[in-house]
PDB file of N, CA and C in Angstrom:
ATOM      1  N   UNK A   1      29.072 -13.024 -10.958  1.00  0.00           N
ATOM      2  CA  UNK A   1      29.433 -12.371  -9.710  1.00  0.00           C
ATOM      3  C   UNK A   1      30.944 -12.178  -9.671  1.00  0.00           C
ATOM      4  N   UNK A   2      31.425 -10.977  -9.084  1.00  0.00           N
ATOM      5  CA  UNK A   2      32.909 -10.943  -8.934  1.00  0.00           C
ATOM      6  C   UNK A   2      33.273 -11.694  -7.579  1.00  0.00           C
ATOM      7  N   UNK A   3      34.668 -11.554  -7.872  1.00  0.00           N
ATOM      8  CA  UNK A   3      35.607 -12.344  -6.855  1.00  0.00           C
ATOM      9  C   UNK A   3      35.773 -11.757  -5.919  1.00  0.00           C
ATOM     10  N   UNK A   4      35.650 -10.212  -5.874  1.00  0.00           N
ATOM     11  CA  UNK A   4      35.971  -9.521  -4.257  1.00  0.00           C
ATOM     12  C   UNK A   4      35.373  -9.625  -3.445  1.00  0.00           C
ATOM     13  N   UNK A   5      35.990  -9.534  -2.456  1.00  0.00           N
ATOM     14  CA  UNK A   5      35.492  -9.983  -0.996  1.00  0.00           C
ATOM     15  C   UNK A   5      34.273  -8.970  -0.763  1.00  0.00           C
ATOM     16  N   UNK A   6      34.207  -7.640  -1.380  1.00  0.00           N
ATOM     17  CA  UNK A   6      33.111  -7.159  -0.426  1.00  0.00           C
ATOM     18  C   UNK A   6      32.333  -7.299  -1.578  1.00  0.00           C
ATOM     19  N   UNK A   7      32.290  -7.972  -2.809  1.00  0.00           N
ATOM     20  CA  UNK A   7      30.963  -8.320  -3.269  1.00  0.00           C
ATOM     21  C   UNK A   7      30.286  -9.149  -3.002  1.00  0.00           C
ATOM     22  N   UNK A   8      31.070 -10.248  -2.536  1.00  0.00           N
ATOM     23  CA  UNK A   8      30.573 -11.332  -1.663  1.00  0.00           C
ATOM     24  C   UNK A   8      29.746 -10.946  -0.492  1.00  0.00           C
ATOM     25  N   UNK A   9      30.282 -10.095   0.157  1.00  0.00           N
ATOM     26  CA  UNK A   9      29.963  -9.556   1.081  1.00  0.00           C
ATOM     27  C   UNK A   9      28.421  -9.161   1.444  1.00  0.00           C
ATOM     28  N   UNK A  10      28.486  -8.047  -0.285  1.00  0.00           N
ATOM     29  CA  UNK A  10      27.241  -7.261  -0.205  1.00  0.00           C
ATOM     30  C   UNK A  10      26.312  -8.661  -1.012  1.00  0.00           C
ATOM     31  N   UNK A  11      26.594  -9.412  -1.270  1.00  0.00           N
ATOM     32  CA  UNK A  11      25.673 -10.600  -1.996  1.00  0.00           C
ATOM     33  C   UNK A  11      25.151 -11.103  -0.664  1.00  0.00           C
ATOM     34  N   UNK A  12      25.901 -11.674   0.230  1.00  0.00           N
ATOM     35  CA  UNK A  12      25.103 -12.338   1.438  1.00  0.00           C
ATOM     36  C   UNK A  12      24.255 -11.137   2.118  1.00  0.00           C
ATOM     37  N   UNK A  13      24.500  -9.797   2.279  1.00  0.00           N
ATOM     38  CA  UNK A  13      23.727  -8.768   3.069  1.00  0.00           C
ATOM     39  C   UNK A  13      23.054  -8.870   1.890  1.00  0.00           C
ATOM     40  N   UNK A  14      22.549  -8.847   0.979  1.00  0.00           N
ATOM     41  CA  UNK A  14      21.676  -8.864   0.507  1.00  0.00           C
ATOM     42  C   UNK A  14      20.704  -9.426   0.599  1.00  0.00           C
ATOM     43  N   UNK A  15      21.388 -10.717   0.412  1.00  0.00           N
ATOM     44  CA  UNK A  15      20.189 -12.019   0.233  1.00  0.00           C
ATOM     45  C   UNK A  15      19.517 -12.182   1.690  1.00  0.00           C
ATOM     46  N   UNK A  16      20.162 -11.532   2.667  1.00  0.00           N
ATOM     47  CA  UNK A  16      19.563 -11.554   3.946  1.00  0.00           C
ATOM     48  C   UNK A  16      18.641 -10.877   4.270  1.00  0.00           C
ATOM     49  N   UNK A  17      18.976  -9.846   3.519  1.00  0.00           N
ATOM     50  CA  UNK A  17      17.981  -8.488   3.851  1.00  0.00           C
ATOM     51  C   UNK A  17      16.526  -8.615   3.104  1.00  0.00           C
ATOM     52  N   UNK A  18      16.348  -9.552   1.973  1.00  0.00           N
ATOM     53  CA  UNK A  18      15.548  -9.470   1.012  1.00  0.00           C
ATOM     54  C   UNK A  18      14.623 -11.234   1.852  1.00  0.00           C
ATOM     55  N   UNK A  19      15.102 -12.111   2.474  1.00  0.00           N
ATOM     56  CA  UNK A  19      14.457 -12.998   3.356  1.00  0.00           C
ATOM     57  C   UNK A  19      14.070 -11.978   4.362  1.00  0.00           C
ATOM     58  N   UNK A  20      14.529 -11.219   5.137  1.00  0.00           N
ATOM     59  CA  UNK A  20      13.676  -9.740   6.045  1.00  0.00           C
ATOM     60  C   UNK A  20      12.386  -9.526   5.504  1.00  0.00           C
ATOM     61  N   UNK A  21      12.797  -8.914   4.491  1.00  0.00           N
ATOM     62  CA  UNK A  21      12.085  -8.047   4.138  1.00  0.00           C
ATOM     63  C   UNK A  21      10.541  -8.935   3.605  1.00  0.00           C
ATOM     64  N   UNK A  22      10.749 -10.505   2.755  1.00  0.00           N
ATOM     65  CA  UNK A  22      10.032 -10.756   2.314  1.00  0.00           C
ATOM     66  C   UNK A  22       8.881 -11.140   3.554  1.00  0.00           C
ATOM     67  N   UNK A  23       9.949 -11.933   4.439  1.00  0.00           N
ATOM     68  CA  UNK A  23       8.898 -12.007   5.716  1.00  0.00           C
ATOM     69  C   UNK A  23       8.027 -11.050   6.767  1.00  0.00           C
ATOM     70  N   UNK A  24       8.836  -9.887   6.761  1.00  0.00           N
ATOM     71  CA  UNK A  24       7.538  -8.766   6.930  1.00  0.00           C
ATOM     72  C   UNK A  24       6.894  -8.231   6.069  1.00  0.00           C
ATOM     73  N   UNK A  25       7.174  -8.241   4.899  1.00  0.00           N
ATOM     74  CA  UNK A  25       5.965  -8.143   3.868  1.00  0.00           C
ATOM     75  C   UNK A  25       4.752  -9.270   4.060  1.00  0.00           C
ATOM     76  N   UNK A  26       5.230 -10.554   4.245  1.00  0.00           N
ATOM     77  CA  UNK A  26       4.165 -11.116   4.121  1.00  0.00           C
ATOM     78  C   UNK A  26       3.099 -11.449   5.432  1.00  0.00           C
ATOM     79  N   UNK A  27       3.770 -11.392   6.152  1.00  0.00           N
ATOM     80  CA  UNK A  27       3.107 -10.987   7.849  1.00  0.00           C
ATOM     81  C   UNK A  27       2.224 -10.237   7.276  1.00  0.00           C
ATOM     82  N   UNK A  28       2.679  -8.892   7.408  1.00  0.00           N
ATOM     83  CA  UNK A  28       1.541  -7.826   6.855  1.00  0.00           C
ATOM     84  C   UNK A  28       0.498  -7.955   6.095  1.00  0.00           C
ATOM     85  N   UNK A  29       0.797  -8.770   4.974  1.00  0.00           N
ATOM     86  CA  UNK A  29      -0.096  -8.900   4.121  1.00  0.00           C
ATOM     87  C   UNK A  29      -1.436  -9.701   4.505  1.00  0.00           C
ATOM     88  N   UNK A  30      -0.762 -10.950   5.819  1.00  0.00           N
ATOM     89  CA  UNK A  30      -1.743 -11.858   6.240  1.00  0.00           C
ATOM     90  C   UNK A  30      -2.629 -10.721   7.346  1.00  0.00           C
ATOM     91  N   UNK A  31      -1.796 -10.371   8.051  1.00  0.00           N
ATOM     92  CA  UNK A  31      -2.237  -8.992   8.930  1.00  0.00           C
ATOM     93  C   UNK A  31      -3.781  -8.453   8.305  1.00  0.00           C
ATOM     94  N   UNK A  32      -3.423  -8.017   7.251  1.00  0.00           N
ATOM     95  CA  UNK A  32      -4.786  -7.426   6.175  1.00  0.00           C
ATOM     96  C   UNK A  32      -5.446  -8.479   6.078  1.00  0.00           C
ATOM     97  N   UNK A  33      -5.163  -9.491   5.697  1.00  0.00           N
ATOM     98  CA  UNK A  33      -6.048 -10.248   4.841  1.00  0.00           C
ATOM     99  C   UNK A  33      -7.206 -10.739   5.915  1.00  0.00           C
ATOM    100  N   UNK A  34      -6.269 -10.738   7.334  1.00  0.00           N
ATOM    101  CA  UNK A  34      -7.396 -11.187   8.286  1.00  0.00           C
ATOM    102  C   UNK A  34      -8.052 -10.253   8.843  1.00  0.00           C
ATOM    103  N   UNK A  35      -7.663  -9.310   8.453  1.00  0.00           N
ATOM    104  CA  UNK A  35      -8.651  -7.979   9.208  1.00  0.00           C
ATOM    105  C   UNK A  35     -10.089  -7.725   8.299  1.00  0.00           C
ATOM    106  N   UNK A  36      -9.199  -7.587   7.544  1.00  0.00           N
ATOM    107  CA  UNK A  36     -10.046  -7.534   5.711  1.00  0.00           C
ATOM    108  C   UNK A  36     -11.394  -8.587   6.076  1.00  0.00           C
ATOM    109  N   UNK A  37     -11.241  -9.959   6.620  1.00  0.00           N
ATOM    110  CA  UNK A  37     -12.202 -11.140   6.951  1.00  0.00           C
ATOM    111  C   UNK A  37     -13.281 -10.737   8.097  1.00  0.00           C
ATOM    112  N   UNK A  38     -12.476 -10.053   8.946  1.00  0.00           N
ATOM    113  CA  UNK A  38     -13.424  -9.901   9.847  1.00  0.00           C
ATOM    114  C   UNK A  38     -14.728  -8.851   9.967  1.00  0.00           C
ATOM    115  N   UNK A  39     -16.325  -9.400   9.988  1.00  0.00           N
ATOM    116  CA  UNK A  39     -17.157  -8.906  10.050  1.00  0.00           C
ATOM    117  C   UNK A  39     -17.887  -8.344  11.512  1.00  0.00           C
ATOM    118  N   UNK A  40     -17.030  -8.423  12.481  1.00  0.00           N
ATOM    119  CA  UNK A  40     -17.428  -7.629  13.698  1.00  0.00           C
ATOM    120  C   UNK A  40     -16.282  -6.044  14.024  1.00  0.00           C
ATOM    121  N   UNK A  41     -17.393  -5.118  14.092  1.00  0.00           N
ATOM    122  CA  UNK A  41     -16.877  -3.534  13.898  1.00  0.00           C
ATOM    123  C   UNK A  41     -16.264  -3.799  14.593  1.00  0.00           C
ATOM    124  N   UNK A  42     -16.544  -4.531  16.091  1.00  0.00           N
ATOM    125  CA  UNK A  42     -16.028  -3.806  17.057  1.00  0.00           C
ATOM    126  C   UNK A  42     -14.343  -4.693  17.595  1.00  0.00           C
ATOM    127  N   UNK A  43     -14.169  -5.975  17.092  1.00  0.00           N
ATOM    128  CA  UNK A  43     -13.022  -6.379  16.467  1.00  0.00           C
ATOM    129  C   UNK A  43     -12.044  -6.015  15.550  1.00  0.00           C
ATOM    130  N   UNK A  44     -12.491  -5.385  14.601  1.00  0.00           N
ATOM    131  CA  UNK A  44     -12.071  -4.429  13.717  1.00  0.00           C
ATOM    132  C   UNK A  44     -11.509  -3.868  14.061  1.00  0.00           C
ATOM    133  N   UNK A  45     -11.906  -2.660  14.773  1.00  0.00           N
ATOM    134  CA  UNK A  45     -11.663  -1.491  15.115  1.00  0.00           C
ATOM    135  C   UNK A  45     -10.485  -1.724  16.542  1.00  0.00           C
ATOM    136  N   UNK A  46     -10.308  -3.106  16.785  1.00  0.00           N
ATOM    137  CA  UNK A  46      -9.257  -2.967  17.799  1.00  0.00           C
ATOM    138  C   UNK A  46      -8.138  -3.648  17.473  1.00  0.00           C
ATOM    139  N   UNK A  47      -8.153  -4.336  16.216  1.00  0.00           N
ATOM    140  CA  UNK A  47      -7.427  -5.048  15.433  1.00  0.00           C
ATOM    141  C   UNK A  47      -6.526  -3.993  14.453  1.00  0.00           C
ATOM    142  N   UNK A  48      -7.084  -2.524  14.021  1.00  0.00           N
ATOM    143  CA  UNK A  48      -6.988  -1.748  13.283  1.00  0.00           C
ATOM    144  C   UNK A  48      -5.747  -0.882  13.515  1.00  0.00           C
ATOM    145  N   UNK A  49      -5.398  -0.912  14.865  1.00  0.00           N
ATOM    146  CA  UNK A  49      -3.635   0.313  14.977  1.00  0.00           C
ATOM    147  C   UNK A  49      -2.792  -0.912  15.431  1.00  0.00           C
ATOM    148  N   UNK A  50      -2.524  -2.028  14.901  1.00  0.00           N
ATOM    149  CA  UNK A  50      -1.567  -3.409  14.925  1.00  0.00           C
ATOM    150  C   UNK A  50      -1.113  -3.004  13.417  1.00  0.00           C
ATOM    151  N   UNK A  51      -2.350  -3.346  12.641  1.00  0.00           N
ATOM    152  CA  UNK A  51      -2.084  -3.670  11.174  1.00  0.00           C
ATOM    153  C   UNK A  51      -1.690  -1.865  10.749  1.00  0.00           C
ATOM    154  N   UNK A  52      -2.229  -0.912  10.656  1.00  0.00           N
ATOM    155  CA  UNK A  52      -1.202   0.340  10.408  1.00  0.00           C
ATOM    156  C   UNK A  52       0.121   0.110  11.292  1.00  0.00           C
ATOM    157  N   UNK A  53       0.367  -0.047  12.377  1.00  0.00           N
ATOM    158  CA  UNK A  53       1.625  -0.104  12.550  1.00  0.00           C
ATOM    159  C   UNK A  53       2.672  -1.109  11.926  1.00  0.00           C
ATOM    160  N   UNK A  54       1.917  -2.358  11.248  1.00  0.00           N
ATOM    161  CA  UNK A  54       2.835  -2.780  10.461  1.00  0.00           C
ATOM    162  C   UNK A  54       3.115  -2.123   9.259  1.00  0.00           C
ATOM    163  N   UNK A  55       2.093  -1.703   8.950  1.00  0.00           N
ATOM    164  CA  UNK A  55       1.980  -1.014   7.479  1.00  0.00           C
ATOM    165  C   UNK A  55       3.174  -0.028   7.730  1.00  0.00           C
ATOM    166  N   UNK A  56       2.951   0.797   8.670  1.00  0.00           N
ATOM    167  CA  UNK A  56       4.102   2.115   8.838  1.00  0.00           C
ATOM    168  C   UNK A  56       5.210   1.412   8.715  1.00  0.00           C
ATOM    169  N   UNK A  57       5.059   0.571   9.938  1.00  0.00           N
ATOM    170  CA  UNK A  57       6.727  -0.048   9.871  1.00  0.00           C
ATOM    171  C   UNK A  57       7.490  -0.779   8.173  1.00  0.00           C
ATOM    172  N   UNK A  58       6.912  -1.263   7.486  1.00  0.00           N
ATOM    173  CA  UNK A  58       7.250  -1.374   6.393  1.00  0.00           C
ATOM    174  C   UNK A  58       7.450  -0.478   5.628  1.00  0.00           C
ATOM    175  N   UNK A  59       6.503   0.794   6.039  1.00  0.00           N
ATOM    176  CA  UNK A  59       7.192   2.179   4.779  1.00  0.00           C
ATOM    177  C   UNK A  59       8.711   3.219   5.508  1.00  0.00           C
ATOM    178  N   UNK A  60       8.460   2.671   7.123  1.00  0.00           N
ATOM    179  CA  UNK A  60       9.885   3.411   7.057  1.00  0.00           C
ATOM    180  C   UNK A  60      11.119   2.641   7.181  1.00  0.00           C
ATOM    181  N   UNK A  61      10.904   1.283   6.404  1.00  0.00           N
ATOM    182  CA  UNK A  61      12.170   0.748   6.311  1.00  0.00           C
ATOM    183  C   UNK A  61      12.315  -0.240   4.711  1.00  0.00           C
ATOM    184  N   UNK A  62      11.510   1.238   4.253  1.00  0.00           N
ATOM    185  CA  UNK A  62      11.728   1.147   2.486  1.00  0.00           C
ATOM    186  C   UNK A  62      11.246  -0.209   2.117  1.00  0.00           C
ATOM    187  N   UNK A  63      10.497  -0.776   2.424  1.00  0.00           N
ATOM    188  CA  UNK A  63      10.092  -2.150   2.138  1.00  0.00           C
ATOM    189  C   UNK A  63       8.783  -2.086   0.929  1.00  0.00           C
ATOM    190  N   UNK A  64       7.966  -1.150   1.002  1.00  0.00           N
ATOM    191  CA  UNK A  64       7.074  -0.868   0.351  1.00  0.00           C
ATOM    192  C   UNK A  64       7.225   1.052   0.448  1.00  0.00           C
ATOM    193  N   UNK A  65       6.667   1.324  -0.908  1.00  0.00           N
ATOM    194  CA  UNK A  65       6.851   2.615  -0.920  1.00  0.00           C
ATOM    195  C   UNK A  65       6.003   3.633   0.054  1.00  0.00           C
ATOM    196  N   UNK A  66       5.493   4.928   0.542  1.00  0.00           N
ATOM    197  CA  UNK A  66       5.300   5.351   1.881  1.00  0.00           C
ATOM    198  C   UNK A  66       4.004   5.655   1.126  1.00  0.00           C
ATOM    199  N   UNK A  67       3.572   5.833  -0.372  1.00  0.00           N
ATOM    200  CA  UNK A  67       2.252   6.314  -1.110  1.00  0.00           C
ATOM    201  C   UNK A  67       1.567   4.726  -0.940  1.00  0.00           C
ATOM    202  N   UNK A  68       2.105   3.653  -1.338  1.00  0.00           N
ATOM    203  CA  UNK A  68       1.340   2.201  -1.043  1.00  0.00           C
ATOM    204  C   UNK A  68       0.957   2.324   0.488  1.00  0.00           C
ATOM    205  N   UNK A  69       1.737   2.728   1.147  1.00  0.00           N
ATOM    206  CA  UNK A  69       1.850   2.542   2.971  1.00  0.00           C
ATOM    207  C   UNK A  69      -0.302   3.535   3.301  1.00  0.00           C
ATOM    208  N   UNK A  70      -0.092   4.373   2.559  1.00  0.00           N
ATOM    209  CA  UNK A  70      -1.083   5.702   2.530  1.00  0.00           C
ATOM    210  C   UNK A  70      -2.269   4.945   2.025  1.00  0.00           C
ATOM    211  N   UNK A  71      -1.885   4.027   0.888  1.00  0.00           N
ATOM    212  CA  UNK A  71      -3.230   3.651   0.364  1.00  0.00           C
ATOM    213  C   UNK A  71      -3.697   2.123   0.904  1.00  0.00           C
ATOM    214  N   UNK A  72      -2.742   1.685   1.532  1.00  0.00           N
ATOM    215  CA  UNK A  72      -3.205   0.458   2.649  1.00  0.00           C
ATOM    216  C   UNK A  72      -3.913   0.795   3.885  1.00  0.00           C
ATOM    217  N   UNK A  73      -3.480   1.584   4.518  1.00  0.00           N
ATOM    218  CA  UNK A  73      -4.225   2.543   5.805  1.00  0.00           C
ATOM    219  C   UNK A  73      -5.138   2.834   5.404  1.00  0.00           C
ATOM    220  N   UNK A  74      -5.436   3.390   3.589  1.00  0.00           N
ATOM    221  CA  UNK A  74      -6.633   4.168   3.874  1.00  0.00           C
ATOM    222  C   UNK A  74      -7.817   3.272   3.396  1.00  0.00           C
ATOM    223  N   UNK A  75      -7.425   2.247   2.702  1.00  0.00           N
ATOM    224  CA  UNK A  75      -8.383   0.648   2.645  1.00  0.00           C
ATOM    225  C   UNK A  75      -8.962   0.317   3.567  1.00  0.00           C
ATOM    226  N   UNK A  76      -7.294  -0.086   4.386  1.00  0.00           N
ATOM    227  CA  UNK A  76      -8.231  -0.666   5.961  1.00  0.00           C
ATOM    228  C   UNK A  76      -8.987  -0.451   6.492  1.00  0.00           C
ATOM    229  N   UNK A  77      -9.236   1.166   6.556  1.00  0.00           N
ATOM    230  CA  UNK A  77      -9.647   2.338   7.740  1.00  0.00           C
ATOM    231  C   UNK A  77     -11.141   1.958   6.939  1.00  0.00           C
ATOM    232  N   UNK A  78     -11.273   2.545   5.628  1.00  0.00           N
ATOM    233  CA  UNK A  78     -12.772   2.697   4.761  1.00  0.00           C
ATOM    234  C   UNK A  78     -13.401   0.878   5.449  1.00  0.00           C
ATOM    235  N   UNK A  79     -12.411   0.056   5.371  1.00  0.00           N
ATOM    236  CA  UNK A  79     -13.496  -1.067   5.427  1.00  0.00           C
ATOM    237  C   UNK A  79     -14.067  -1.096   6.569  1.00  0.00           C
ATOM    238  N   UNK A  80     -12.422  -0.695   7.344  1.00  0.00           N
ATOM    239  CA  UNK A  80     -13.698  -0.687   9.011  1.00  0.00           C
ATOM    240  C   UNK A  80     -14.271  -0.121   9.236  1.00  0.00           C
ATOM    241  N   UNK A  81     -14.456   1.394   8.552  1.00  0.00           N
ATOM    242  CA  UNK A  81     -15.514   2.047   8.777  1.00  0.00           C
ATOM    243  C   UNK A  81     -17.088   1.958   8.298  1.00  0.00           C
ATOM    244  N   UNK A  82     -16.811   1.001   7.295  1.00  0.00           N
ATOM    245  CA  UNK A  82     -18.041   0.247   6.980  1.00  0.00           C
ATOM    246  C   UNK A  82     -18.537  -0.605   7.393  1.00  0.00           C
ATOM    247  N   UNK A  83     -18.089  -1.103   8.325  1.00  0.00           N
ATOM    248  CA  UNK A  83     -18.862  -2.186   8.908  1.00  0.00           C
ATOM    249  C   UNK A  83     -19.709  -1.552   9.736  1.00  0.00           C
ATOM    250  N   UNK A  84     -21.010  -2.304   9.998  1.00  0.00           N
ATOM    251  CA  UNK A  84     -22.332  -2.387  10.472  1.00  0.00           C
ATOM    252  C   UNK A  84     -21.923  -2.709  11.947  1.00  0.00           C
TER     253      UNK A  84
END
């Protein structure tokens, strides 16, 4: 690492931004994982514009790319639409 001050700088905004980021990644991920669990449609289906809005919110703040963002929505959506 260099000695200048604004590398220092950009080292701590970094390392900050990447604890952000990891923790709304992984929210999200639990987000799915519990939606993903649940076998009542009609829970589902009201549980279902929380978890896209995290999803969005992670693709417009570059956290995950906006084509992953497309193919998480469109998982979610197929499973809940399969449920019985």
């Amino acid at each position: 690492m260099a000695n200048h001050k604004a590398t220092k700088k950009d080292v701590r905004q970094s390392a900050k931004r990447n604890e952000r980021n990891r923790y709304y990644g992984k929210t999200t991920r639990n987000a799915i994982r519990a939606l993903l669990a649940l076998s009542s449609k009609t829970e589902a289906t009201a549980q279902l514009p929380k978890v896209v809005s995290l999803i969005d919110r992670l693709a417009k703040k570059n956290v995950i790319h906006k084509n992953k963002a497309a193919n998480l929505k469109s998982g979610v959506a197929n499973h809940v639409n399969a449920l019985a």
